[in-house]
Protein backbone atom coordinates (compact mmCIF):
# COMPACT_ATOMS: atom_id res chain seq x y z
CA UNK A 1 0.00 0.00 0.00
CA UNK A 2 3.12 2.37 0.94
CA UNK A 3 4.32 1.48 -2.90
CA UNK A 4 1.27 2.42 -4.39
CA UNK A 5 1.11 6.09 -2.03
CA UNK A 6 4.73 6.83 -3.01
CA UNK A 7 3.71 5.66 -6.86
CA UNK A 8 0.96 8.22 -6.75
CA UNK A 9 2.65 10.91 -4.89
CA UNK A 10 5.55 11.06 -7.28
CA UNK A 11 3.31 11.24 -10.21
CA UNK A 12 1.50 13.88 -8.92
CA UNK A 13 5.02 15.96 -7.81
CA UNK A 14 6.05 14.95 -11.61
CA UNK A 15 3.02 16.09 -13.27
CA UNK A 16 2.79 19.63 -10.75
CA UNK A 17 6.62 20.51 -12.13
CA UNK A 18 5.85 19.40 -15.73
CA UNK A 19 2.19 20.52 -16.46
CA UNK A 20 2.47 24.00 -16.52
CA UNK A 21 5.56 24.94 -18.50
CA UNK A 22 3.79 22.10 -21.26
CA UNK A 23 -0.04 24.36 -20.99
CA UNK A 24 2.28 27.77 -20.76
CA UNK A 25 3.99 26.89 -24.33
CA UNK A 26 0.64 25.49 -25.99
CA UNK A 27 2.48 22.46 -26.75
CA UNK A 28 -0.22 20.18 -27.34
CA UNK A 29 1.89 16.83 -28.87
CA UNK A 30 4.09 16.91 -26.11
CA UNK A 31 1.50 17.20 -23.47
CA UNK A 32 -0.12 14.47 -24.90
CA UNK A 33 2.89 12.11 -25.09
CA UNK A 34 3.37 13.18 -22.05
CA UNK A 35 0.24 12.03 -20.60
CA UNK A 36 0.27 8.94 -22.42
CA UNK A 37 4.11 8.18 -20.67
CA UNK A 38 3.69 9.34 -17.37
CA UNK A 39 -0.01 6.96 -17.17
CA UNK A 40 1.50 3.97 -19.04
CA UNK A 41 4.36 3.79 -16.39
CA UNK A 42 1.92 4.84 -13.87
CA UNK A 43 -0.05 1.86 -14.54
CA UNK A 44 3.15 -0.57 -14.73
CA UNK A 45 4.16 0.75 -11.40
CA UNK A 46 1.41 0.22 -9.85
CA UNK A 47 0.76 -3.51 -11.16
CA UNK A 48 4.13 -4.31 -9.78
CA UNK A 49 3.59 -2.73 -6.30
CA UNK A 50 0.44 -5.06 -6.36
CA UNK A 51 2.75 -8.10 -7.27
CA UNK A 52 1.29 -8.88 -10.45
CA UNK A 53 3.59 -10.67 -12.55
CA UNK A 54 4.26 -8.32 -15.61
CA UNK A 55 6.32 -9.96 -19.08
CA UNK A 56 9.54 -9.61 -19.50
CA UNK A 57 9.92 -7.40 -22.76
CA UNK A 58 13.68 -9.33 -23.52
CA UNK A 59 11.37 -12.57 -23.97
CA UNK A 60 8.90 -11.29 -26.38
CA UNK A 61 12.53 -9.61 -28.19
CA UNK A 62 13.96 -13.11 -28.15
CA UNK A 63 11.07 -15.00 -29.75
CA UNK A 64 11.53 -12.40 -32.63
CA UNK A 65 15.07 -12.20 -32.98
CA UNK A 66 15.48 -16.25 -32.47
CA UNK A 67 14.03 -17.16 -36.01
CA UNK A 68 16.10 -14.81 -37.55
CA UNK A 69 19.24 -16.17 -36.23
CA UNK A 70 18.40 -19.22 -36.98
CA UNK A 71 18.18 -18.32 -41.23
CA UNK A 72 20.98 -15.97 -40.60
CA UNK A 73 23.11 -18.14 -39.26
CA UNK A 74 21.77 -21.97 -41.53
């Protein structure tokens, strides 16, 4: 429960430094990137502070890159 607080918290401190200057500037693409960033790894975060088990993005890599070693290198 502390995980999730401090998860929350530091979005909130991130998004209360970041926010402004982005609205100040009218820069609409970034703000939107970085809304989509900060809740994607918001949401991440918070899954693993709940212990869900979460892939590991090297596996999904390696069941790409294996097929393609094996014509490379037959």
């Amino acid at each position: 429960m502390k995980l999730l607080i401090g998860v929350l918290l530091l979005s909130g401190i991130i998004t209360a430094i970041e926010l402004p200057s982005l609205l100040k500037k009218e820069q609409k693409k970034e703000l939107y990137l970085f809304s989509f960033f900060l809740l994607f790894s918001m949401t991440l975060n918070i899954l693993h502070s709940m212990h869900f088990s979460l892939p590991n993005p090297l596996d999904w890599l390696s069941a790409i890159f294996k097929p393609i070693n094996h014509l490379i290198v037959n």
